[in-house]
Structure formats: C-alpha cells, structure tokens
PDB file of N, CA and C in Angstrom:
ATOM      1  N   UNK A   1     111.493 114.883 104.486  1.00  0.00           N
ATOM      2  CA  UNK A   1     111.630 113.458 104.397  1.00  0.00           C
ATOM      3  C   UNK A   1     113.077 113.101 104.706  1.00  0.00           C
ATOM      4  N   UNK A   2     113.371 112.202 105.555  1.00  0.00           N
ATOM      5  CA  UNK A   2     114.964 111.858 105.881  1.00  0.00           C
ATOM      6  C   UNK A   2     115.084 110.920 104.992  1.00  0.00           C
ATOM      7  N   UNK A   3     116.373 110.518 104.923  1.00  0.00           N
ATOM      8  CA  UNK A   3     117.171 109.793 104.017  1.00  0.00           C
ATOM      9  C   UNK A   3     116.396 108.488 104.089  1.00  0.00           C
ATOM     10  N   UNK A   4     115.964 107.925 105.668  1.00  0.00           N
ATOM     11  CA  UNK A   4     115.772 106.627 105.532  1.00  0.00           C
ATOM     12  C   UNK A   4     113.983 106.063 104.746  1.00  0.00           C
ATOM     13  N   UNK A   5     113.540 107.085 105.215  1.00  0.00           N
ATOM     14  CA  UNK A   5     112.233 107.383 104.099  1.00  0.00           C
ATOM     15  C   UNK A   5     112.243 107.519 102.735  1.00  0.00           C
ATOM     16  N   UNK A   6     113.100 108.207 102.330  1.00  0.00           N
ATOM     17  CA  UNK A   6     113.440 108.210 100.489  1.00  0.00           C
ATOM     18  C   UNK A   6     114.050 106.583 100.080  1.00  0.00           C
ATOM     19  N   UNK A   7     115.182 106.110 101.200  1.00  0.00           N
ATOM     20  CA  UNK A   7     114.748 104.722 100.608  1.00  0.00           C
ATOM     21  C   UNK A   7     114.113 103.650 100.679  1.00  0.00           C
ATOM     22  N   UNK A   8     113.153 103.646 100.968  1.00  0.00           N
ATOM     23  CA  UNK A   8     111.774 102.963 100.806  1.00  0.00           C
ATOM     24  C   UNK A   8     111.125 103.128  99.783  1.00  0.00           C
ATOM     25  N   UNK A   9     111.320 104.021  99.016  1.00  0.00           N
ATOM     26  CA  UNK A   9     110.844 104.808  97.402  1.00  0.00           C
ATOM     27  C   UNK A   9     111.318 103.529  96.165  1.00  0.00           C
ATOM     28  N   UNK A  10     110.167 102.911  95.527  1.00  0.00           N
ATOM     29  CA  UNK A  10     111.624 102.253  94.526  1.00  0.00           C
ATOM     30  C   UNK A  10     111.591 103.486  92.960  1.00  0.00           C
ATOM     31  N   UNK A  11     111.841 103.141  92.214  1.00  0.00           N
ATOM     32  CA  UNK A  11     112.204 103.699  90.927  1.00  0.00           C
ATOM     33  C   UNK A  11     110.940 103.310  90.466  1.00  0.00           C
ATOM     34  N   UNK A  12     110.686 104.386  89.420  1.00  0.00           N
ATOM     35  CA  UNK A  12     109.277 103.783  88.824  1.00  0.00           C
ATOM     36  C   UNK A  12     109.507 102.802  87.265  1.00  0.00           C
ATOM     37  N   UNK A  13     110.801 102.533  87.295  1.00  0.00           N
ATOM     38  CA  UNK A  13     110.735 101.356  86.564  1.00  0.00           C
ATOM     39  C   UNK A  13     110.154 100.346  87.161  1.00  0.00           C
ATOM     40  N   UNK A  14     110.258  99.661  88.546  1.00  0.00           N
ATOM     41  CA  UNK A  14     109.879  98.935  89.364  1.00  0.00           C
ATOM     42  C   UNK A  14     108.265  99.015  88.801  1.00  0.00           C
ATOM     43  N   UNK A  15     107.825  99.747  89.100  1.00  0.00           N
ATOM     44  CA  UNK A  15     105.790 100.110  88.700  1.00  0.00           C
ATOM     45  C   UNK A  15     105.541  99.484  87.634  1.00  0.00           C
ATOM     46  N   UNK A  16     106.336 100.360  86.409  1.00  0.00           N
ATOM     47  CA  UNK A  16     106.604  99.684  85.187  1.00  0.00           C
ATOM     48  C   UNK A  16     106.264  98.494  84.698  1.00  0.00           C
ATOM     49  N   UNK A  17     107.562  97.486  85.528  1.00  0.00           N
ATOM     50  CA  UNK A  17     107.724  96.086  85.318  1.00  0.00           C
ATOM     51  C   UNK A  17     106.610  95.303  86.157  1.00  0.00           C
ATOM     52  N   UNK A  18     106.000  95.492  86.749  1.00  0.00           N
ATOM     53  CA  UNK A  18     104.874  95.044  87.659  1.00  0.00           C
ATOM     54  C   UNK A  18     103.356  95.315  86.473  1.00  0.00           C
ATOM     55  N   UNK A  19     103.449  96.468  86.395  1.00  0.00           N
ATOM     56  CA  UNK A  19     102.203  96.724  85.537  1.00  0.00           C
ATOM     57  C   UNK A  19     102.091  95.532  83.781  1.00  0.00           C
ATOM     58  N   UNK A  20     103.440  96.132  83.198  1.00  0.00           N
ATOM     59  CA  UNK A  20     103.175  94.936  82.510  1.00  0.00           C
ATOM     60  C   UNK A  20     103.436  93.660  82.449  1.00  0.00           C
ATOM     61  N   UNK A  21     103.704  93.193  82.923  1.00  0.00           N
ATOM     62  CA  UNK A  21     103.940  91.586  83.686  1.00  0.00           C
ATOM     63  C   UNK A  21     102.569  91.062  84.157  1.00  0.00           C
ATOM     64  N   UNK A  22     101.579  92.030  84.735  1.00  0.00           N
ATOM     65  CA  UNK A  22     100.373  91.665  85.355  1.00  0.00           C
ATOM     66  C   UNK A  22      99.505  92.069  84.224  1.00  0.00           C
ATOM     67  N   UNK A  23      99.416  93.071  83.723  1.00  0.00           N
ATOM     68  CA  UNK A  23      98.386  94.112  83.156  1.00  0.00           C
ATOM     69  C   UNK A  23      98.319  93.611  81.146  1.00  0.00           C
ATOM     70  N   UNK A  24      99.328  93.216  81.072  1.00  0.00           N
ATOM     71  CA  UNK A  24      99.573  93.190  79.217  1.00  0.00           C
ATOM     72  C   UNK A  24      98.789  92.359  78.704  1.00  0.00           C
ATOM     73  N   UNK A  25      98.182  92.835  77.434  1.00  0.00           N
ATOM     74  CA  UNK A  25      96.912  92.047  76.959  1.00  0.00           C
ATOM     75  C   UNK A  25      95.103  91.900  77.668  1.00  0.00           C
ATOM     76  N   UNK A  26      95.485  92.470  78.834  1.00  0.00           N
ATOM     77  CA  UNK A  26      94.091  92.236  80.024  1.00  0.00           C
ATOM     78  C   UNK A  26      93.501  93.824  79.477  1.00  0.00           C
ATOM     79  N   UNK A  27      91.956  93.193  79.337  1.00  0.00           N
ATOM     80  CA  UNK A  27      91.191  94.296  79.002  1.00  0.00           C
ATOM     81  C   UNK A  27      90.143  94.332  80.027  1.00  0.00           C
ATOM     82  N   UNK A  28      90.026  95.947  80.689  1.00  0.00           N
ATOM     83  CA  UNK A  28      88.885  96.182  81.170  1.00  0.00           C
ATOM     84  C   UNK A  28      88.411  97.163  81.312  1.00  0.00           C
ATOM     85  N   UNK A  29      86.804  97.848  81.739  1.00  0.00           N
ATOM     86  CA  UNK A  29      85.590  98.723  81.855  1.00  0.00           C
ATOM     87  C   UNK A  29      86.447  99.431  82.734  1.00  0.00           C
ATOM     88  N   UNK A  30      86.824 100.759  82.871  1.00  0.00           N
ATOM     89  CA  UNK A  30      87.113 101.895  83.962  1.00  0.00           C
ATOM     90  C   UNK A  30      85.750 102.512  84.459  1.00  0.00           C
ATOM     91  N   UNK A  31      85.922 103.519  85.680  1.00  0.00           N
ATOM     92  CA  UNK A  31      85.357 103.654  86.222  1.00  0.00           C
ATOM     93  C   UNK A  31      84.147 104.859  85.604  1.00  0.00           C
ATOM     94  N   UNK A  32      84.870 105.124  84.330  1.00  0.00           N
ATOM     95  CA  UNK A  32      83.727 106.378  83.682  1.00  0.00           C
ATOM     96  C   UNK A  32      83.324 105.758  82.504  1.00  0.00           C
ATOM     97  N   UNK A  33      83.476 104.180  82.580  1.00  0.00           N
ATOM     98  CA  UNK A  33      82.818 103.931  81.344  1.00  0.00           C
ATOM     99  C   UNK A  33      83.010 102.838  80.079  1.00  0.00           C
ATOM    100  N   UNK A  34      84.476 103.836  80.055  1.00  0.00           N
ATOM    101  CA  UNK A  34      85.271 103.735  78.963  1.00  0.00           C
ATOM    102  C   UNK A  34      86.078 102.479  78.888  1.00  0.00           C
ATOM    103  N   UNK A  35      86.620 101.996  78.187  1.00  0.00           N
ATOM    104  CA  UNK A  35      87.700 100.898  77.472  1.00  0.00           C
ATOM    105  C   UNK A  35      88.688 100.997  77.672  1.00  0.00           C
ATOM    106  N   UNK A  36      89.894  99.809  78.178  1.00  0.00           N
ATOM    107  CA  UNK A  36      90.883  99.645  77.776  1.00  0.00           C
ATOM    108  C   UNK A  36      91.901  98.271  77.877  1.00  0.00           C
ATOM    109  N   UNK A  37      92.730  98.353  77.036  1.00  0.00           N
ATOM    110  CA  UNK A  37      93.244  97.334  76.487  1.00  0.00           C
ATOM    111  C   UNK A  37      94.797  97.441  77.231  1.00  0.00           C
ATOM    112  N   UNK A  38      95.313  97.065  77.900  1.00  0.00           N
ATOM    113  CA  UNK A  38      96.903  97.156  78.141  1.00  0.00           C
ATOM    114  C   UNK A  38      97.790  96.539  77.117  1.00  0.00           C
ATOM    115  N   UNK A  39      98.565  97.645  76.708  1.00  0.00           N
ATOM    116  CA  UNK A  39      99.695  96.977  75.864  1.00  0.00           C
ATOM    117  C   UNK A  39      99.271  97.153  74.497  1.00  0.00           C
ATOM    118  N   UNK A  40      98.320  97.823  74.184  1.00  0.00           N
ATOM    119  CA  UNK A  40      98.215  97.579  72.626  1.00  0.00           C
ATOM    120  C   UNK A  40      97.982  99.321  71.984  1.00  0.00           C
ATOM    121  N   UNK A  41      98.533  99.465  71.069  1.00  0.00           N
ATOM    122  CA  UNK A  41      98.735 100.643  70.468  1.00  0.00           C
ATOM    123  C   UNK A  41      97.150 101.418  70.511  1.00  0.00           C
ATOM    124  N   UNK A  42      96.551 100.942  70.603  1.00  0.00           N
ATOM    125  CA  UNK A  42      95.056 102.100  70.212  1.00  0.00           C
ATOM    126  C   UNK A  42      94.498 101.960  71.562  1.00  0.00           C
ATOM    127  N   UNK A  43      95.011 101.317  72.486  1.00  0.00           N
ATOM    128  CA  UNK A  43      94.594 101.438  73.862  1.00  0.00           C
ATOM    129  C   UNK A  43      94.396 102.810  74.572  1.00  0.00           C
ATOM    130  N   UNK A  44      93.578 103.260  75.678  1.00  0.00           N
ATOM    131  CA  UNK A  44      93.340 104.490  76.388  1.00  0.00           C
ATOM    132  C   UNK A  44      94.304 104.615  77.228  1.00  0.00           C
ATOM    133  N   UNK A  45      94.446 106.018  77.568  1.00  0.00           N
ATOM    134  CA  UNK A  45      95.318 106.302  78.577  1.00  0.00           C
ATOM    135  C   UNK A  45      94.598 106.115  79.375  1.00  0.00           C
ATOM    136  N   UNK A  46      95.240 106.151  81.146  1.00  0.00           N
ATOM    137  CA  UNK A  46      94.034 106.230  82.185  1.00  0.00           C
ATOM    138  C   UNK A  46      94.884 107.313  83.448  1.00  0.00           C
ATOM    139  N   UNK A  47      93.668 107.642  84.199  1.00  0.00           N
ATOM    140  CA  UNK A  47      94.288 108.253  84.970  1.00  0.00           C
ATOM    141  C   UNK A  47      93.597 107.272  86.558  1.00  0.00           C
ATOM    142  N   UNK A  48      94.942 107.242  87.508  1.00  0.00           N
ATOM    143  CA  UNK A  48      94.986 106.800  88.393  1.00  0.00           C
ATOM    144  C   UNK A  48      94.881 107.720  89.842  1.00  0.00           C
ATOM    145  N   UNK A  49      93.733 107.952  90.703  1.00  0.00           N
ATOM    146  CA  UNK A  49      93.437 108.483  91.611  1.00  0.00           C
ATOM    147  C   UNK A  49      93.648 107.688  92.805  1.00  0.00           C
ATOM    148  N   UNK A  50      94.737 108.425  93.133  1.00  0.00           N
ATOM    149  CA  UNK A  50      95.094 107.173  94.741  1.00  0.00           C
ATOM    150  C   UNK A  50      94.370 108.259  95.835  1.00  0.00           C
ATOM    151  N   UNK A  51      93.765 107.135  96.853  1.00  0.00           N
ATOM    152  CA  UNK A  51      93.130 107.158  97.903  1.00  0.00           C
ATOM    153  C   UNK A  51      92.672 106.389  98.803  1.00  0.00           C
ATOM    154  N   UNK A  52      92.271 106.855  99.732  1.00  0.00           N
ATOM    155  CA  UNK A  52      91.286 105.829 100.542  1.00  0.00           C
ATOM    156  C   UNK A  52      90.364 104.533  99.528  1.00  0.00           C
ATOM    157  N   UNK A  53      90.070 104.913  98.376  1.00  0.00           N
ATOM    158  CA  UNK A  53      89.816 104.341  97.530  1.00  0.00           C
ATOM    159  C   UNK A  53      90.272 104.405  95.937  1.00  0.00           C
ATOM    160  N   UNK A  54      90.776 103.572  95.025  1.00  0.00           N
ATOM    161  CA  UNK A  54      91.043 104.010  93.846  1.00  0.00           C
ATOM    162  C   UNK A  54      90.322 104.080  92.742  1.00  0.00           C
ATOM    163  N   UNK A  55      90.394 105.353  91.959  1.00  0.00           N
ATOM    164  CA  UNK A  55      89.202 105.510  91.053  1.00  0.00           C
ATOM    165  C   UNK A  55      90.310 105.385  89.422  1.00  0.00           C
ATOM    166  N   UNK A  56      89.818 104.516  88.464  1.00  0.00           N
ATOM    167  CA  UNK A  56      90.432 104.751  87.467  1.00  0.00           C
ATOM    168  C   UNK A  56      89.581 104.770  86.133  1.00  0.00           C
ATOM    169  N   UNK A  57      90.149 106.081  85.563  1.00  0.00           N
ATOM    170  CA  UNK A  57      89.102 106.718  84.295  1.00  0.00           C
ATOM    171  C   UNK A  57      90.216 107.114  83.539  1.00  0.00           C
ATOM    172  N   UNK A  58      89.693 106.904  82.118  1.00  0.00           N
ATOM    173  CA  UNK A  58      90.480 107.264  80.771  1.00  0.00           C
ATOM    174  C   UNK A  58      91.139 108.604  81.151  1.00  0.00           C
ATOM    175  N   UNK A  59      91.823 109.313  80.241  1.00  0.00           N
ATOM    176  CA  UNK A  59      92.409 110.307  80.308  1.00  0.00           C
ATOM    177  C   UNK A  59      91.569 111.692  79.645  1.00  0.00           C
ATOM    178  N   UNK A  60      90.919 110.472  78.690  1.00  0.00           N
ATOM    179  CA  UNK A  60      89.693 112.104  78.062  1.00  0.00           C
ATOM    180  C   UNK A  60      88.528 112.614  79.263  1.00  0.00           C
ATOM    181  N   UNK A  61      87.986 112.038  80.258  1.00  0.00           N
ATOM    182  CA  UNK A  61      87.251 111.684  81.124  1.00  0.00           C
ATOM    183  C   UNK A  61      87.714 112.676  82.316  1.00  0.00           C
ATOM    184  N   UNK A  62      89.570 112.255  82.364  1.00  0.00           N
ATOM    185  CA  UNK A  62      90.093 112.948  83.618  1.00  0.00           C
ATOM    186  C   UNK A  62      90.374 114.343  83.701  1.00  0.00           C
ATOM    187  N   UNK A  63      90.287 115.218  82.239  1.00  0.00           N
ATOM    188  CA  UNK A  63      90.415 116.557  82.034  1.00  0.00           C
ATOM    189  C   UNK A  63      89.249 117.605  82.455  1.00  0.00           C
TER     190      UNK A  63
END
C-alpha cells in the first residue's frame, strides 16, 4: 500500500463517532435473530461481515 492509499484510511475514532451519533438508543432484529439495543449496557455485541453484501449477527451467533 503506498503512502497515498494509507491516507485515505481515517482513524477508527471517525467509525466511532458516526456509529453513535446515528446508532444510540435505535433498536434492531440482526440477521440471526437476535436483539439489539445501541448504547445501552445489556445490549449485544454484533459482528459485522463486510461484503458484496453485509451480514450482521450477535457475537454469540458469530462463534
């Protein structure tokens, strides 16, 4: 990867601040089923499958 490709990369604080700004308090059905709540302590983890299409499932689901 050359230099001018790495900066096009931002920091994943950037992700971060996007996710909860959009995502906090919004609850919804993943793709195996399961629940979740953004932002709130008893909420699921999830796992994020990038692709041609995106698949997103809890973290107990993704093991």
């Amino acid at each position: 990867m050359t230099k001018e490709q790495k900066a096009l990369y931002q920091e994943a604080n950037a992700l971060k601040d996007i996710l909860i700004k959009t995502l906090s308090g919004r609850k919804f059905k993943l793709d195996c089923g399961h629940h979740i709540t953004f932002g709130h302590y008893l909420g699921n983890d999830i796992t994020i499958y990038n692709g041609k299409e995106f698949k997103v499932i809890c973290s107990q689901c993704g093991h």
